[in-house]
N, C-alpha and C. Protein backbone atom coordinates (compact mmCIF):
# COMPACT_ATOMS: atom_id res chain seq x y z
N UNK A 1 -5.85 -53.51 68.31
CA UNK A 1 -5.01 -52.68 67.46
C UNK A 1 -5.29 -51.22 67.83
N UNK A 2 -4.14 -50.41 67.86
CA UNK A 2 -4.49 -49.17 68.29
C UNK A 2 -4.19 -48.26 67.35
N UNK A 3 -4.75 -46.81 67.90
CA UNK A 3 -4.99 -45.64 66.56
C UNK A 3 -3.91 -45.60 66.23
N UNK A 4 -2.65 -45.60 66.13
CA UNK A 4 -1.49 -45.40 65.36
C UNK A 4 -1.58 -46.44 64.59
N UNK A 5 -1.80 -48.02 64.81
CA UNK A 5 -1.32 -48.94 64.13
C UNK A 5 -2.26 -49.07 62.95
N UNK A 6 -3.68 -48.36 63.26
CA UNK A 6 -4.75 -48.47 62.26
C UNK A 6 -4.64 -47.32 61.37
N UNK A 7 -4.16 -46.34 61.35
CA UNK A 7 -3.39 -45.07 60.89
C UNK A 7 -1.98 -46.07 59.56
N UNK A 8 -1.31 -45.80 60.32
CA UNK A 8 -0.24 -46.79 59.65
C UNK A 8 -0.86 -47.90 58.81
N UNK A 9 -1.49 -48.83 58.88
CA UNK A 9 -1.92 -49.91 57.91
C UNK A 9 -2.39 -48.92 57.06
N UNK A 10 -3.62 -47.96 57.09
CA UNK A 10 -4.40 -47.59 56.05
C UNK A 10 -3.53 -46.35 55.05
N UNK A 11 -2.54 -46.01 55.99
CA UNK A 11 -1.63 -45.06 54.85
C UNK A 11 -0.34 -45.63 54.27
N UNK A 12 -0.05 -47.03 54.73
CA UNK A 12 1.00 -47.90 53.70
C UNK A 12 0.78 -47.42 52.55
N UNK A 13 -0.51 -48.09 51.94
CA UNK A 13 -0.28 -48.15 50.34
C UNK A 13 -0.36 -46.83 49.85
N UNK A 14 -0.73 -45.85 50.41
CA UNK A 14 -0.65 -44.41 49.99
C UNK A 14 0.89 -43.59 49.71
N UNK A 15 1.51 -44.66 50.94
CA UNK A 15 3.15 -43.94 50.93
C UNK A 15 3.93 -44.83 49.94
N UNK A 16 3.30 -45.97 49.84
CA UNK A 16 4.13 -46.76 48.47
C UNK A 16 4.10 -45.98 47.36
N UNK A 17 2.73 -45.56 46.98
CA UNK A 17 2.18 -44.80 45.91
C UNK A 17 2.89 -43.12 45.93
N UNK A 18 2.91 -43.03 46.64
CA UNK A 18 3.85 -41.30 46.76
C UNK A 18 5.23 -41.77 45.83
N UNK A 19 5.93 -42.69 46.89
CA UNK A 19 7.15 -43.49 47.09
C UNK A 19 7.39 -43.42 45.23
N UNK A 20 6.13 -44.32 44.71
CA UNK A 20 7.01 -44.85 43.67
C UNK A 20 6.43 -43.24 42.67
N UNK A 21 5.41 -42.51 42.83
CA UNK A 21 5.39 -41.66 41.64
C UNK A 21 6.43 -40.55 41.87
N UNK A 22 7.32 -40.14 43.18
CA UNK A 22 8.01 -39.04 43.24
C UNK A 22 9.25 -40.12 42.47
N UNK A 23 9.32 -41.34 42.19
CA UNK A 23 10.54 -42.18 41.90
C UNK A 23 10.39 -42.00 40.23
N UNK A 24 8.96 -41.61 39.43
CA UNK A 24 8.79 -41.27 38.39
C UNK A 24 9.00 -40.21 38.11
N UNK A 25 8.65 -39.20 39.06
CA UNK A 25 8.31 -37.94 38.23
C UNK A 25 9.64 -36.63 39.09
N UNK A 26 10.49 -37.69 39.59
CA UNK A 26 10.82 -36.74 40.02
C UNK A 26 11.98 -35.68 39.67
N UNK A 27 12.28 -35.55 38.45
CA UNK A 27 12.80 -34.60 37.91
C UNK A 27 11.72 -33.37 37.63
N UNK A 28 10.84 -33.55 36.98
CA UNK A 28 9.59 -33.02 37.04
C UNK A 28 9.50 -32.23 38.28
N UNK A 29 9.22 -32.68 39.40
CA UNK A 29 8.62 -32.02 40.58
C UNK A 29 10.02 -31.13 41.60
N UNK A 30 11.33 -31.35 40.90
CA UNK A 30 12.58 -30.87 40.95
C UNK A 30 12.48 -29.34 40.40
N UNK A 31 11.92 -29.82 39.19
CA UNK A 31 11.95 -28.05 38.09
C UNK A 31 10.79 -27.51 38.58
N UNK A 32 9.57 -27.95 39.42
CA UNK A 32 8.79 -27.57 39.87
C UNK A 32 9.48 -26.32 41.01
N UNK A 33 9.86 -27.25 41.78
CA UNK A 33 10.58 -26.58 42.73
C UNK A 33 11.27 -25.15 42.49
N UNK A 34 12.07 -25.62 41.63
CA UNK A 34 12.92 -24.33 41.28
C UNK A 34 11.90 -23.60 40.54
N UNK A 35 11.46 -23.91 39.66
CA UNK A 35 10.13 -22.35 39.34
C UNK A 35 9.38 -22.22 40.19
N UNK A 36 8.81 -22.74 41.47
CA UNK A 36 8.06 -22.05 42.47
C UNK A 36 9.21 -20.42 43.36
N UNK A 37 10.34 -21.42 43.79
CA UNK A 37 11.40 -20.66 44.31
C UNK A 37 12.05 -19.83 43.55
N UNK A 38 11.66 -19.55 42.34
CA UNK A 38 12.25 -18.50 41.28
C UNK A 38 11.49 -17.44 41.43
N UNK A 39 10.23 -17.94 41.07
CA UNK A 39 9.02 -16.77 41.30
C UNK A 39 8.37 -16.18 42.63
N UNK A 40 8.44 -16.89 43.60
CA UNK A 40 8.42 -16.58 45.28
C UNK A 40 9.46 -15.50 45.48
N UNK A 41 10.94 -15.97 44.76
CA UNK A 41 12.05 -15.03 45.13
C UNK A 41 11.92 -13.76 43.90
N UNK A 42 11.60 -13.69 43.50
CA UNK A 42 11.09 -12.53 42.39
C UNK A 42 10.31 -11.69 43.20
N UNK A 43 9.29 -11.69 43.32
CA UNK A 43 7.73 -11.27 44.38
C UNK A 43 8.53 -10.63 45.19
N UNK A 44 9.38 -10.97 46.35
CA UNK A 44 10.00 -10.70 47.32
C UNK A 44 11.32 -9.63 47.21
N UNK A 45 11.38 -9.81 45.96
CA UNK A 45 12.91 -8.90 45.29
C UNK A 45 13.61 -9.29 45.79
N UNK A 46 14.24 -10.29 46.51
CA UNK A 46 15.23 -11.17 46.97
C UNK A 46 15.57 -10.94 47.94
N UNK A 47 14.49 -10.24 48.97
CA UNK A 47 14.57 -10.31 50.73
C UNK A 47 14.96 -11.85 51.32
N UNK A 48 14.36 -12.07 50.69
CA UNK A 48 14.09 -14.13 51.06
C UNK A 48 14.87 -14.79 50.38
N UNK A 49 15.92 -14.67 50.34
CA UNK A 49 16.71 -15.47 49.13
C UNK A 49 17.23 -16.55 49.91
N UNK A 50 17.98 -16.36 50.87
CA UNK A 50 18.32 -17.79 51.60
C UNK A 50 17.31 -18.48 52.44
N UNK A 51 16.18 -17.84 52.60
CA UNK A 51 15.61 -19.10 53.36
C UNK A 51 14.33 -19.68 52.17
N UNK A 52 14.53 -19.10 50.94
CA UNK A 52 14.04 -19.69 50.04
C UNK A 52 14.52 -20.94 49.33
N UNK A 53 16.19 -20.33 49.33
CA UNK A 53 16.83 -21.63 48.96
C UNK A 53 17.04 -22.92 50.23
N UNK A 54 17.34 -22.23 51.16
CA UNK A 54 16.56 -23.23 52.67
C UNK A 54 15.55 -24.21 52.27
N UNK A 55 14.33 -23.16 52.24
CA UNK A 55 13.46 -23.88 52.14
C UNK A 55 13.05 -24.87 50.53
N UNK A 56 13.69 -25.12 49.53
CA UNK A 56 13.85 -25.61 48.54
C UNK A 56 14.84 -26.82 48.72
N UNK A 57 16.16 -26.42 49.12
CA UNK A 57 16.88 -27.70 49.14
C UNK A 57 16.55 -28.67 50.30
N UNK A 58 15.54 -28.12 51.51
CA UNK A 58 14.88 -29.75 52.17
C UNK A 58 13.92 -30.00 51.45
N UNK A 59 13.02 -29.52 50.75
CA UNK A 59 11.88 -29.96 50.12
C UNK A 59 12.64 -31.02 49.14
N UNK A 60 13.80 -30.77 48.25
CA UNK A 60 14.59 -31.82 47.45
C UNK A 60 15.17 -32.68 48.54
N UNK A 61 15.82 -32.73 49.47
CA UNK A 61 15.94 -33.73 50.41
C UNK A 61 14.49 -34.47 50.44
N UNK A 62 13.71 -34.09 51.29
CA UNK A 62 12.64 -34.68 51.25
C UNK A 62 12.16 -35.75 49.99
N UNK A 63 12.63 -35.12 49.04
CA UNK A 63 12.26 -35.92 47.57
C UNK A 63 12.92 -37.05 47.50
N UNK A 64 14.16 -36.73 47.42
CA UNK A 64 15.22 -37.82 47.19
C UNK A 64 14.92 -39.02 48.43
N UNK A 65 14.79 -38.57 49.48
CA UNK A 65 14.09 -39.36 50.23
C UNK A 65 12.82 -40.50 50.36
N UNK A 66 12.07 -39.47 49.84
CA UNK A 66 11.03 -40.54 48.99
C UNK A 66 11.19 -41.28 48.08
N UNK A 67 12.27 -40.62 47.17
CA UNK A 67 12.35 -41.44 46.09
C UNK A 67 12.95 -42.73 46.01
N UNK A 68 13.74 -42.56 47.06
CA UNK A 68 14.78 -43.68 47.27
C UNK A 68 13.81 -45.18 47.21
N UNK A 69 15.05 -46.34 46.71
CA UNK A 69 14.13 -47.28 46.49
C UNK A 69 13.14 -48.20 47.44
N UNK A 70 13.75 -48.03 48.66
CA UNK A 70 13.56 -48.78 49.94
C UNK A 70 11.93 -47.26 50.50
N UNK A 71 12.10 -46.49 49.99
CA UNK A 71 10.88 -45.34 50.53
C UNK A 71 11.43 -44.65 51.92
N UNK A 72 10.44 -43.87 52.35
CA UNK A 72 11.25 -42.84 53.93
C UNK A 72 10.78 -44.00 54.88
N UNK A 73 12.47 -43.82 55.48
CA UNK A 73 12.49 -44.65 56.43
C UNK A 73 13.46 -45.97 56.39
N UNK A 74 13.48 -46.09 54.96
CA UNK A 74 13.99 -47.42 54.25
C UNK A 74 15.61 -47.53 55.17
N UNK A 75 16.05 -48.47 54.96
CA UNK A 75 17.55 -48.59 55.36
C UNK A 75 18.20 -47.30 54.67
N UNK A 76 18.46 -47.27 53.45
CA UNK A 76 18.78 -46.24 52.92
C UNK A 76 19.06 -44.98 53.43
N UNK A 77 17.84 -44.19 54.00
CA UNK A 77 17.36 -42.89 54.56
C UNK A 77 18.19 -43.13 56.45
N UNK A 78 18.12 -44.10 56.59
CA UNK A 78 18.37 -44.60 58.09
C UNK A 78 19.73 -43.63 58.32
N UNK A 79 20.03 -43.25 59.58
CA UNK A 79 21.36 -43.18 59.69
C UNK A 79 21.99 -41.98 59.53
N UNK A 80 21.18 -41.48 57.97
CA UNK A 80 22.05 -40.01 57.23
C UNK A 80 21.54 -38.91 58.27
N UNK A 81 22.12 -37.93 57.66
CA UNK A 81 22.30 -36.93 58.86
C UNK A 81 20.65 -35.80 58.79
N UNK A 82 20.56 -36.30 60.51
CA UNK A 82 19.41 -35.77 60.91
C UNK A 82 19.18 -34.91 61.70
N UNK A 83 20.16 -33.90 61.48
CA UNK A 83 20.89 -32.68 62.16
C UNK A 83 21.68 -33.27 64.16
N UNK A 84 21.97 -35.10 63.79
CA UNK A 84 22.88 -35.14 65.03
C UNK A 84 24.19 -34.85 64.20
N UNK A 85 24.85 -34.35 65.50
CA UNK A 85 26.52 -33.82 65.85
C UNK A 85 27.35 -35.03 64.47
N UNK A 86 28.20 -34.55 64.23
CA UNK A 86 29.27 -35.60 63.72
C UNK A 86 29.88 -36.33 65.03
N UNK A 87 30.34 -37.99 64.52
CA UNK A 87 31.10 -38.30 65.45
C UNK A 87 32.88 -37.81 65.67
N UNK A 88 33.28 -37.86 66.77
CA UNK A 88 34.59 -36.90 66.73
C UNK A 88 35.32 -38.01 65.99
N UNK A 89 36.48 -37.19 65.33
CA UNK A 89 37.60 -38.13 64.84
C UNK A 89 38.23 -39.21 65.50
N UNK A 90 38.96 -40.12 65.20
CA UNK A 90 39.40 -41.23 66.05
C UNK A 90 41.15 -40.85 66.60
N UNK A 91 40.89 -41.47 67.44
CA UNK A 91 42.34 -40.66 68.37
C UNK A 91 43.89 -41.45 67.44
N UNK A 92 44.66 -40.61 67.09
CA UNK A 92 45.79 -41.57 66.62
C UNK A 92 46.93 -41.93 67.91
């Protein structure tokens, strides 16, 4: 067995455990968000305003991600957009 695979076994149950408490709490850690990024953007007098909100709405991606029922990675998460291209429209 090699260092990734022994890595991976021993942080399963850790990511279940993320998995299911961001699936509890995560309205909670939502309003978190936005009062960190309220008061960061305050401090700053609103130099940083878009890459605050940048940086806030992947951190909620990220969440919803976790939260999802299948966890990151799950079928669910599979697929959605991971900054590839759209596919082009279909020719009529």
């Amino acid at each position: 067995m090699g260092f990734l695979d022994n890595l991976k076994a021993k942080l399963g149950p850790a990511k279940d455990k993320v998995s299911d408490l961001a699936q509890q709490h995560g309205d909670k850690i939502d309003q978190g968000l936005d009062k960190a990024a309220k008061a960061v953007d305050g401090k700053t007098k609103g130099k940083y305003s878009d890459k605050i909100q940048l940086g806030t709405s992947k951190a909620k991606d990220a969440l919803d991600r976790l939260s999802a029922p299948d966890g990151p990675g799950g079928p669910e998460s599979r697929g959605k957009d991971r900054g590839a291209p759209p596919s082009p429209p279909a020719a009529s």
